[in-house]
Protein backbone atom coordinates (compact mmCIF):
# COMPACT_ATOMS: atom_id res chain seq x y z
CA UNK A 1 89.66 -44.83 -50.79
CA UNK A 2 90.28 -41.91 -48.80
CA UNK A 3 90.81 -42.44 -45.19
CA UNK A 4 89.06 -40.28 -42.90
CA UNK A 5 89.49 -40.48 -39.04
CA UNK A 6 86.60 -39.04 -36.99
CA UNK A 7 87.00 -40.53 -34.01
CA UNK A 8 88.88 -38.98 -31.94
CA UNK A 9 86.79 -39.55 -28.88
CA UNK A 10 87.44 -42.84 -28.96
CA UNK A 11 91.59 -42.56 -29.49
CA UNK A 12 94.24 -40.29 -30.66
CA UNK A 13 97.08 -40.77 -32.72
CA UNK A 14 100.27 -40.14 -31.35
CA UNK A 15 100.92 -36.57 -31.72
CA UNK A 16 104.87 -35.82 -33.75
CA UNK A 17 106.16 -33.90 -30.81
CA UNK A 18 105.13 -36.44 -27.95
CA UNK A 19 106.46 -39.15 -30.22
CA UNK A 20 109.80 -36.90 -30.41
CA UNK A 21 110.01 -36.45 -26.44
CA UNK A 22 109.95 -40.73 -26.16
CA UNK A 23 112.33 -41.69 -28.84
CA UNK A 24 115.06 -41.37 -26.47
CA UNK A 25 114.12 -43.26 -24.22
CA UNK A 26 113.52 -45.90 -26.08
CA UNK A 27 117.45 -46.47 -26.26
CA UNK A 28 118.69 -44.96 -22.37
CA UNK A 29 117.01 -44.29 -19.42
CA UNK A 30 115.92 -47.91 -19.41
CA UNK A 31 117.02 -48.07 -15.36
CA UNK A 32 114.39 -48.50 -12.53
CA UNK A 33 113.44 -45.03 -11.57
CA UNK A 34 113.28 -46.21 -7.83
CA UNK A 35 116.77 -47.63 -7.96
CA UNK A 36 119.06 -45.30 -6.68
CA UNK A 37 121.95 -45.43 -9.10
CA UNK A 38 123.58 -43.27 -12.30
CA UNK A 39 121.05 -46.05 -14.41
CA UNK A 40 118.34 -44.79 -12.29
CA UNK A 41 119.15 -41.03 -12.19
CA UNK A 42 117.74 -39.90 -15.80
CA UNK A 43 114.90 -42.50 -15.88
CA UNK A 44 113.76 -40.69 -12.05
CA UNK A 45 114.19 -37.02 -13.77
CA UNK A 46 112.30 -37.90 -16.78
CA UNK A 47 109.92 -39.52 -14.71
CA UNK A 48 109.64 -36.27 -12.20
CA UNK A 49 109.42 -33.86 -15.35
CA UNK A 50 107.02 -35.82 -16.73
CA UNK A 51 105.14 -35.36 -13.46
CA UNK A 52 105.25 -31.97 -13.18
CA UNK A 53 104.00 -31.31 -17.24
CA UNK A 54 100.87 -32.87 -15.92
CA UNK A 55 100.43 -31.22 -12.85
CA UNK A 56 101.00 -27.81 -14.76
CA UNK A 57 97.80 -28.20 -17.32
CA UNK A 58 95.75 -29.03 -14.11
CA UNK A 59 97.61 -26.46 -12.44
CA UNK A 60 98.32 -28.54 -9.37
CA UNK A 61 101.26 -29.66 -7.42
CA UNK A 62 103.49 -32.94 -8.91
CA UNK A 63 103.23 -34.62 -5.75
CA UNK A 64 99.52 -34.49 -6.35
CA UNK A 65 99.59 -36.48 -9.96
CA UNK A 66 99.73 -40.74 -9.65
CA UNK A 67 100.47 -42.13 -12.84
CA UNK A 68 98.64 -45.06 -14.24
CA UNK A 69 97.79 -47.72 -17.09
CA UNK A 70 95.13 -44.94 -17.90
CA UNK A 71 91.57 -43.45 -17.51
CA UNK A 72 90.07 -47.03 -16.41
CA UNK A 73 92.97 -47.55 -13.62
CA UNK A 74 92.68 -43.72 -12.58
CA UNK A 75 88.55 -44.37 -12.04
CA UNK A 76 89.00 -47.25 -10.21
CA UNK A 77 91.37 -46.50 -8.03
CA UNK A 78 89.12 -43.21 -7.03
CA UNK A 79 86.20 -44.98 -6.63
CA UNK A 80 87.44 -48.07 -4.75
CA UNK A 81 90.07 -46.66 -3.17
CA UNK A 82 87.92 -44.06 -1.78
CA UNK A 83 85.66 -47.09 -0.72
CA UNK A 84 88.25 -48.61 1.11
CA UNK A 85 89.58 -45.57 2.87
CA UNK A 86 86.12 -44.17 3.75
CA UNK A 87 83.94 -46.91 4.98
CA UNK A 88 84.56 -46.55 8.48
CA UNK A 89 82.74 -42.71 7.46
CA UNK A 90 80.25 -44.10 5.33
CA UNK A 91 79.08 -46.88 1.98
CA UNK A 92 77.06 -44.03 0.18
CA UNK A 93 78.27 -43.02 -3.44
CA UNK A 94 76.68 -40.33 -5.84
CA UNK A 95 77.32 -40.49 -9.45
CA UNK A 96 74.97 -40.28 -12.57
CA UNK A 97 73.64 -42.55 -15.44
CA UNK A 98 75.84 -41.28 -18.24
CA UNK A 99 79.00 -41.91 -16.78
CA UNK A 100 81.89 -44.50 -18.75
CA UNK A 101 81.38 -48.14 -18.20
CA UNK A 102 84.61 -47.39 -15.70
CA UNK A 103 82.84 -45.16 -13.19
CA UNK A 104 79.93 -47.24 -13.60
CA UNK A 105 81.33 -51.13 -12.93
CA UNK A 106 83.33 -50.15 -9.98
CA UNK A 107 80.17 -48.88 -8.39
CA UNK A 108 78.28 -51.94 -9.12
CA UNK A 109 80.92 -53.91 -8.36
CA UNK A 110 81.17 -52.30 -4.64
CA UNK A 111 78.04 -52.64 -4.32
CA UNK A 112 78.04 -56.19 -4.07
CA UNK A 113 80.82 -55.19 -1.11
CA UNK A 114 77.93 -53.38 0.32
CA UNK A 115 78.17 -49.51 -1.02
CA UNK A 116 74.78 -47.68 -1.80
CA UNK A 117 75.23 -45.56 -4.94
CA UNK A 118 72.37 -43.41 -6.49
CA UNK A 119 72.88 -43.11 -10.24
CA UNK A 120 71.44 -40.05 -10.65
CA UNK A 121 68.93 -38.85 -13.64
CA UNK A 122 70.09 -36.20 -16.93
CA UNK A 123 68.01 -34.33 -19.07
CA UNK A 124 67.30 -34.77 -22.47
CA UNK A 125 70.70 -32.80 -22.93
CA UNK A 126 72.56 -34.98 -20.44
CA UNK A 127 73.09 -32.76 -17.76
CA UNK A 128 72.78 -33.24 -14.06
CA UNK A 129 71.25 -30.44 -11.72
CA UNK A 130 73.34 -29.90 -9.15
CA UNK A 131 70.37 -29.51 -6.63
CA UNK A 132 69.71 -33.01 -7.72
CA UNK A 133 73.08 -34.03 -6.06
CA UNK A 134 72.58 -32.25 -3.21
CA UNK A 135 69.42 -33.53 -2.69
CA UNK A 136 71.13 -36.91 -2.92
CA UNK A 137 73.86 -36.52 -0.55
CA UNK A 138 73.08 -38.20 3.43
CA UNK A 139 74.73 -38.54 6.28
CA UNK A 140 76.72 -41.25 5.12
CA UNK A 141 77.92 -40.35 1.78
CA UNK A 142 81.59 -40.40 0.89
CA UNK A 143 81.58 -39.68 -3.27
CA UNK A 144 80.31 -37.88 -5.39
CA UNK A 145 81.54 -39.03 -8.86
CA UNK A 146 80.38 -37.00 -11.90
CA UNK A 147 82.61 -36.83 -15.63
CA UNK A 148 83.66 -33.53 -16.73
CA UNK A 149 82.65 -33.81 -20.26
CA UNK A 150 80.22 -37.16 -22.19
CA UNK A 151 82.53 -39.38 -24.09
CA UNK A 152 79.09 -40.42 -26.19
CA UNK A 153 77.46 -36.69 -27.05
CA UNK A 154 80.39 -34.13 -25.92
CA UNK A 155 77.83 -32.81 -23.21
CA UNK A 156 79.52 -30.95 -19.97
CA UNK A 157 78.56 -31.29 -16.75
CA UNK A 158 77.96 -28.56 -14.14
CA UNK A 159 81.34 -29.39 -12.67
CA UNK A 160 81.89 -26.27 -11.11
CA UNK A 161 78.51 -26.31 -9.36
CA UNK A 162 78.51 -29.50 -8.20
CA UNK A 163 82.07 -29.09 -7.00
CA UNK A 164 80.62 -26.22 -4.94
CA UNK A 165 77.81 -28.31 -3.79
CA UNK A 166 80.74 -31.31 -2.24
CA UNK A 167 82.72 -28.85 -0.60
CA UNK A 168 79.52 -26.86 1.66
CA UNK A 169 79.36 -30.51 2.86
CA UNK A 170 82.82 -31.79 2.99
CA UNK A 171 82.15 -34.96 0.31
CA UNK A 172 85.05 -35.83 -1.95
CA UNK A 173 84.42 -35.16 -5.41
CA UNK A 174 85.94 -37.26 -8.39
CA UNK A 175 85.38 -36.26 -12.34
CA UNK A 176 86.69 -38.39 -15.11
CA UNK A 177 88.20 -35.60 -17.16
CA UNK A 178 89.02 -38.25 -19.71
CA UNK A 179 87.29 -36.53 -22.52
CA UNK A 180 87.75 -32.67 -21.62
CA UNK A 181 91.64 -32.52 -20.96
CA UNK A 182 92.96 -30.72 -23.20
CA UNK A 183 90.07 -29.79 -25.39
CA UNK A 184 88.46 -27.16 -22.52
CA UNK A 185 90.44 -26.10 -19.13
CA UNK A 186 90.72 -28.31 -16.30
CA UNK A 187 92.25 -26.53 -13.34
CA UNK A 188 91.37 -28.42 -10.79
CA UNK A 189 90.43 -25.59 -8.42
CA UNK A 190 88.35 -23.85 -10.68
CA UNK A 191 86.67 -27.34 -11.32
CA UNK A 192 86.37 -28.10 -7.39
CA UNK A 193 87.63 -31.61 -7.53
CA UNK A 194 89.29 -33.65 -5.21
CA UNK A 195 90.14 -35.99 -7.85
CA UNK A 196 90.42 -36.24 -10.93
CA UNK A 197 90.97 -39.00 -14.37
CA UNK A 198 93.25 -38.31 -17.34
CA UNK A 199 93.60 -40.93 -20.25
CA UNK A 200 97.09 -40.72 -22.19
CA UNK A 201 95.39 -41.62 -25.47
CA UNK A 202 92.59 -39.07 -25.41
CA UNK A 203 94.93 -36.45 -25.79
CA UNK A 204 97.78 -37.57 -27.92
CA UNK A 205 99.93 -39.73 -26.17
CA UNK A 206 100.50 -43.40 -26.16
CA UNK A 207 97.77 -45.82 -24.79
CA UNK A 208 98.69 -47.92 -21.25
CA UNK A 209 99.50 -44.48 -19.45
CA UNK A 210 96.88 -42.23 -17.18
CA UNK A 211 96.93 -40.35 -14.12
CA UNK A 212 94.75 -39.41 -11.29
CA UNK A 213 95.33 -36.45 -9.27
CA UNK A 214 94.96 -36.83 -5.71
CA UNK A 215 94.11 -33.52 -3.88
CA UNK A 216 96.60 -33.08 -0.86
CA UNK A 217 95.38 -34.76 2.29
CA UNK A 218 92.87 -37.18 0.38
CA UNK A 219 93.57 -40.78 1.31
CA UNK A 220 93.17 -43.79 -0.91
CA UNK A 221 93.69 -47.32 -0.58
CA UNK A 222 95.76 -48.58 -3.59
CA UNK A 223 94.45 -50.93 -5.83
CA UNK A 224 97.69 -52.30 -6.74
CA UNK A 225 99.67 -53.64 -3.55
CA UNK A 226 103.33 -53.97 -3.15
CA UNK A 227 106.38 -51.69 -2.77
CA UNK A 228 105.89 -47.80 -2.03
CA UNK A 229 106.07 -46.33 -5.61
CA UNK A 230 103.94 -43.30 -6.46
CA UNK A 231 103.81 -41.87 -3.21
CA UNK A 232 102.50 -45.25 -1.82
CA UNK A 233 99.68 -45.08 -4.34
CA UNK A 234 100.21 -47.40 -6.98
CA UNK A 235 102.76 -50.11 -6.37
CA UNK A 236 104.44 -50.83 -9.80
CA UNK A 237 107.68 -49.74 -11.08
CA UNK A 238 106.67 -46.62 -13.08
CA UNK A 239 107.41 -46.14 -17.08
CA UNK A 240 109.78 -43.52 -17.76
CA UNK A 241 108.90 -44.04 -21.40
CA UNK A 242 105.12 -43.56 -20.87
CA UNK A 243 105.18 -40.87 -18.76
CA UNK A 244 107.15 -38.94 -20.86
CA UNK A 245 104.52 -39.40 -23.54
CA UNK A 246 101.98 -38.05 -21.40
CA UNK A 247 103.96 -35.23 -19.97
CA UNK A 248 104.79 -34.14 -23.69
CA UNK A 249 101.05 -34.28 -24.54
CA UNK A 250 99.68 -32.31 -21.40
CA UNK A 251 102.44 -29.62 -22.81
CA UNK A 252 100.98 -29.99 -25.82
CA UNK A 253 97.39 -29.40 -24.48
CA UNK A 254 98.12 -26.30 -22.39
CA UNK A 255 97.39 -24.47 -25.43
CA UNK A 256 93.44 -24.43 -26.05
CA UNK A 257 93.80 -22.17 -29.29
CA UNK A 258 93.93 -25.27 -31.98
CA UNK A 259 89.88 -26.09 -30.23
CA UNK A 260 88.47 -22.88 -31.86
CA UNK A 261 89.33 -24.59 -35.20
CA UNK A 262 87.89 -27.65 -34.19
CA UNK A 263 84.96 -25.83 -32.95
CA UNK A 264 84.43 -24.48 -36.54
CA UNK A 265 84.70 -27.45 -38.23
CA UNK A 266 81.74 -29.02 -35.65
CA UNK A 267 79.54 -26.54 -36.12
CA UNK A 268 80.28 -26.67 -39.93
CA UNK A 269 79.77 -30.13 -39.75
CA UNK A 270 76.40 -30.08 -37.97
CA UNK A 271 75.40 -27.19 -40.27
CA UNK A 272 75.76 -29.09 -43.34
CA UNK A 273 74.01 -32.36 -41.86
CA UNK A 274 71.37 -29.85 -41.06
CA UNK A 275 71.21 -28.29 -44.53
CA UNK A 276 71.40 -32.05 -46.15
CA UNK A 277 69.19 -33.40 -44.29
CA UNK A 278 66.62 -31.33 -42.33
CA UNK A 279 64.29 -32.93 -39.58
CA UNK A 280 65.71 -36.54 -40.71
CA UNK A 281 69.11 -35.40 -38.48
CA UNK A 282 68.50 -34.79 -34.94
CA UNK A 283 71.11 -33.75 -32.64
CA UNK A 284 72.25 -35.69 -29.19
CA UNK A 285 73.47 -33.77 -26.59
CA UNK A 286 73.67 -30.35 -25.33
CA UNK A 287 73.25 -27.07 -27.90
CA UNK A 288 76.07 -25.14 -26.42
CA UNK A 289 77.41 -27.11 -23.34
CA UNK A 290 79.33 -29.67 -25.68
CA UNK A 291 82.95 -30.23 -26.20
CA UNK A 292 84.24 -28.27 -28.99
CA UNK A 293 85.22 -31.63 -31.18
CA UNK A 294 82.14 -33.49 -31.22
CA UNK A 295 78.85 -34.04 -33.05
CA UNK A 296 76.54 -36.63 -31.98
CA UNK A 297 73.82 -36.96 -34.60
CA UNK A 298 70.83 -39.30 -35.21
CA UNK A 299 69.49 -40.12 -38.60
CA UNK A 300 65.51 -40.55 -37.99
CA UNK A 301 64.51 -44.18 -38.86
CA UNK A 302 68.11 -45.33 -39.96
CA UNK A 303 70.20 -47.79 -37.89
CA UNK A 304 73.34 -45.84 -37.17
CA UNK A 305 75.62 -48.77 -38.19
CA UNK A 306 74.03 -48.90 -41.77
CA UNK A 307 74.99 -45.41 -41.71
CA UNK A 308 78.57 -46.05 -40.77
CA UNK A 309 78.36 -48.81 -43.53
CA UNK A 310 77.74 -46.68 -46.23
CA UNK A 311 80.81 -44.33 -45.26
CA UNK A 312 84.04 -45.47 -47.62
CA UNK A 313 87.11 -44.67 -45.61
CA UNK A 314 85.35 -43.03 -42.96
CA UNK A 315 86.37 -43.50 -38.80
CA UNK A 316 83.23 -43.02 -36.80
CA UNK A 317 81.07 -44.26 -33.71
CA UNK A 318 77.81 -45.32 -33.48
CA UNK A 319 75.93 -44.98 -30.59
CA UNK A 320 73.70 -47.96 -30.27
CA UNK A 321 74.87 -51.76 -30.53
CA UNK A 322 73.85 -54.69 -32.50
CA UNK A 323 73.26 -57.71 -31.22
CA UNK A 324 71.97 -61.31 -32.56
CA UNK A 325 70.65 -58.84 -35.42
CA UNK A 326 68.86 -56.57 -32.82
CA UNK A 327 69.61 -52.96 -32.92
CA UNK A 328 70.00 -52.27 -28.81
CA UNK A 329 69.82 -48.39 -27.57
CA UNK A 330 73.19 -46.73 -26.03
CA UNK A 331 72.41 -46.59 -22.17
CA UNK A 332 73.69 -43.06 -22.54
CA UNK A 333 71.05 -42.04 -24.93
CA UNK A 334 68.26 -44.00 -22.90
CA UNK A 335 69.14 -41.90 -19.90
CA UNK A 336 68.38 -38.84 -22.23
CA UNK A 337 65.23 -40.34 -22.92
CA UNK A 338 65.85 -39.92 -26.62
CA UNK A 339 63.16 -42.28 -28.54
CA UNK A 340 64.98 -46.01 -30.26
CA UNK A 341 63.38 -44.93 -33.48
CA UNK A 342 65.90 -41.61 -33.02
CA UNK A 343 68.40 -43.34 -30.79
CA UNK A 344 69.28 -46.06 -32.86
CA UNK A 345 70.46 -43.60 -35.59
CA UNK A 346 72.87 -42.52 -33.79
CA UNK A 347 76.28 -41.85 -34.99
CA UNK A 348 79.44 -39.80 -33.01
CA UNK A 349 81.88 -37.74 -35.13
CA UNK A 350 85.07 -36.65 -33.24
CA UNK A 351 87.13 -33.89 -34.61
CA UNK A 352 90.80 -33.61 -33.81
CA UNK A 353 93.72 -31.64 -34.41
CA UNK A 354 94.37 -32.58 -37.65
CA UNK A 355 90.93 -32.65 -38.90
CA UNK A 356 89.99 -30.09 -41.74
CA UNK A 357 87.35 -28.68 -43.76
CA UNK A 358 87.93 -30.92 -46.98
CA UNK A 359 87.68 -34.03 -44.40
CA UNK A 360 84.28 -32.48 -43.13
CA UNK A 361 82.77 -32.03 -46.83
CA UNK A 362 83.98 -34.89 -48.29
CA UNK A 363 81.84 -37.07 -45.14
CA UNK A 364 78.72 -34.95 -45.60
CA UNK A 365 79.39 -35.66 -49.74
CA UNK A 366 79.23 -39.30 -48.96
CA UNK A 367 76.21 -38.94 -46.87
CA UNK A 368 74.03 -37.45 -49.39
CA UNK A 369 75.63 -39.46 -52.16
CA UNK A 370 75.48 -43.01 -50.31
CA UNK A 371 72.45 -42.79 -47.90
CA UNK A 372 69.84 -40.39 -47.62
CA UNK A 373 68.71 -37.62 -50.26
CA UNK A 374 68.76 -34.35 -49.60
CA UNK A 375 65.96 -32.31 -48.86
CA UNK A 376 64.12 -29.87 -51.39
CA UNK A 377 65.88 -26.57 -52.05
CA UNK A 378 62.96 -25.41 -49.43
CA UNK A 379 63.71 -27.79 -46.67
CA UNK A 380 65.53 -26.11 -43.32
């Protein structure tokens, strides 16, 4: 068996270089960065660099990045502790129905502290208008939370627009970039955001480390009481080790260029399954605003993880969920409105940087081997 990872979406491996730039500290700068002392001195510096490598792919200032466990930390601590900070202003939060599970609990689960949140519609794509969020936005909203980039289909969102839309009336604006750093650019003042969600292994570094970046002058409550690291953010002493992992990896993913080979092998990809397979392959998400790594497919009347099953060696996602022997359709694709007898053939590929074209062809091989038969020579 040939293993075959195509799921990056889901997790990275640890790239060479960002595993280079921790080895040392797995041996010295073990001091407390906050202590004060020559133990403390290198840990703080590594700490601070690290801090500044992220800040530099968002192009923003260090003082502006809070490190975290990662992406699920970073979105709660945007959404609740804008909550808490704002709800002398107002309860009212905006987000949409595709978001990740942690955009959407911490809304649900402030809403039983009495917020109001509109979970706004998507397209068959999965895109949000951004009139849609302006026509959502009262007197007493304080959020607007919309991801950069669908961790299910690849789809982007309007950030930009919407960004526009939160600053005419002064609403802070939060995207879970979770899924789009380092695979298309996320300056945060191009983008518009206030805030915004990194997740170390999305992007090559180790799992347990994230960051949020807090726009200067936005207030948040922590989530995490106690002394006054991070800026008085996140109480915790900080990783030196971790953060160096992610600082090395936001380096790393400065450099876009690797994506237009990643793009190729997608579309590729999607050509072939298109070739193989015809109108028994339908594709989830948007045509053309989709991150450049990944394919979300359905096979028409096949239950995506009998699909998956078939696949020797190979990593991938399906996008529906079975339960007590009942196929159940991703909440993601029901918000698209895409059909259970399409939905429930759904399966995500994710392309990363060490994906290549013999990886891509041996998959679709299997495919056509394993599952389904091609179509006539005359089929599209």
């Amino acid at each position: 068996m040939t293993a075959i990872y195509l799921d990056y979406n889901a997790s990275t491996p640890i790239d060479p270089s960002v595993a280079a730039a921790m080895r040392p500290y797995l041996d010295e700068a073990f001091g407390n960065p906050s202590s004060g002392h020559w133990a403390s001195t290198p840990a703080k510096a590594a700490l601070e660099k690290a801090r500044g490598q992220v800040a530099a792919l968002l192009a923003s200032e260090p003082d502006e990045i809070v490190f975290t466990s990662g992406g699920s930390e970073a979105n709660n601590l945007a959404i609740k502790g804008t909550f808490f900070a704002l709800k002398h202003k107002g309860e009212h939060i905006i987000t949409t129905a595709v978001e990740h599970p942690a955009v959407l609990a911490p809304c649900r689960f402030l809403e039983q502290l009495g917020a109001t949140v509109t979970y706004l519609p998507v397209d068959s794509t999965g895109r949000v208008e951004p009139e849609a969020v302006r026509r959502a936005i009262t007197p007493r909203t304080i959020l607007i939370s919309v991801m950069h980039a669908n961790n299910e289909v690849g789809t982007i969102q309007p950030i930009e627009e919407i960004g526009a839309v939160a600053r005419e009336h002064g609403i802070r604006f939060h995207t879970d970039a979770a899924q789009s750093v380092g695979k298309i650019p996320t300056k945060v003042d191009a983008l518009g955001v206030d805030l915004l969600t990194i997740a170390g292994h999305k992007l090559y570094a180790p799992k347990g480390i994230g960051a949020l970046y807090v726009r200067r002058g936005v207030t948040l409550e922590p989530l995490i009481h106690g002394a006054g690291h991070e800026h008085g953010r996140r109480a915790g002493t900080e990783s030196a080790l971790l953060a160096v992992g992610l600082g090395a990896a936001c380096t790393l993913a400065t450099d876009l260029e690797p994506m237009t080979g990643i793009r190729r092998l997608r579309d590729h990809l999607w050509e072939a399954l298109q070739h193989r397979f015809g109108e028994r392959i339908v594709l989830n998400g948007h045509p053309e605003h989709r991150l450049p790594n990944t394919v979300s497919v359905s096979f028409v009347g096949v239950a995506g993880a009998e699909v998956l099953a078939k696949l020797d060696g190979v990593a991938a996602s399906t996008g529906s969920a079975c339960h007590a022997g009942r196929v159940e359709l991703s909440p993601v694709l029901a918000a698209m409105g895409v059909p259970e007898e399409i939905g429930m053939g759904a399966v995500r590929f994710s392309l990363g940087r060490i994906t290549n074209e013999a990886e891509i062809d041996a998959v679709v091989d299997q495919l056509r081997t394993h599952m389904l038969p091609a179509e006539s020579p005359g089929g599209s």
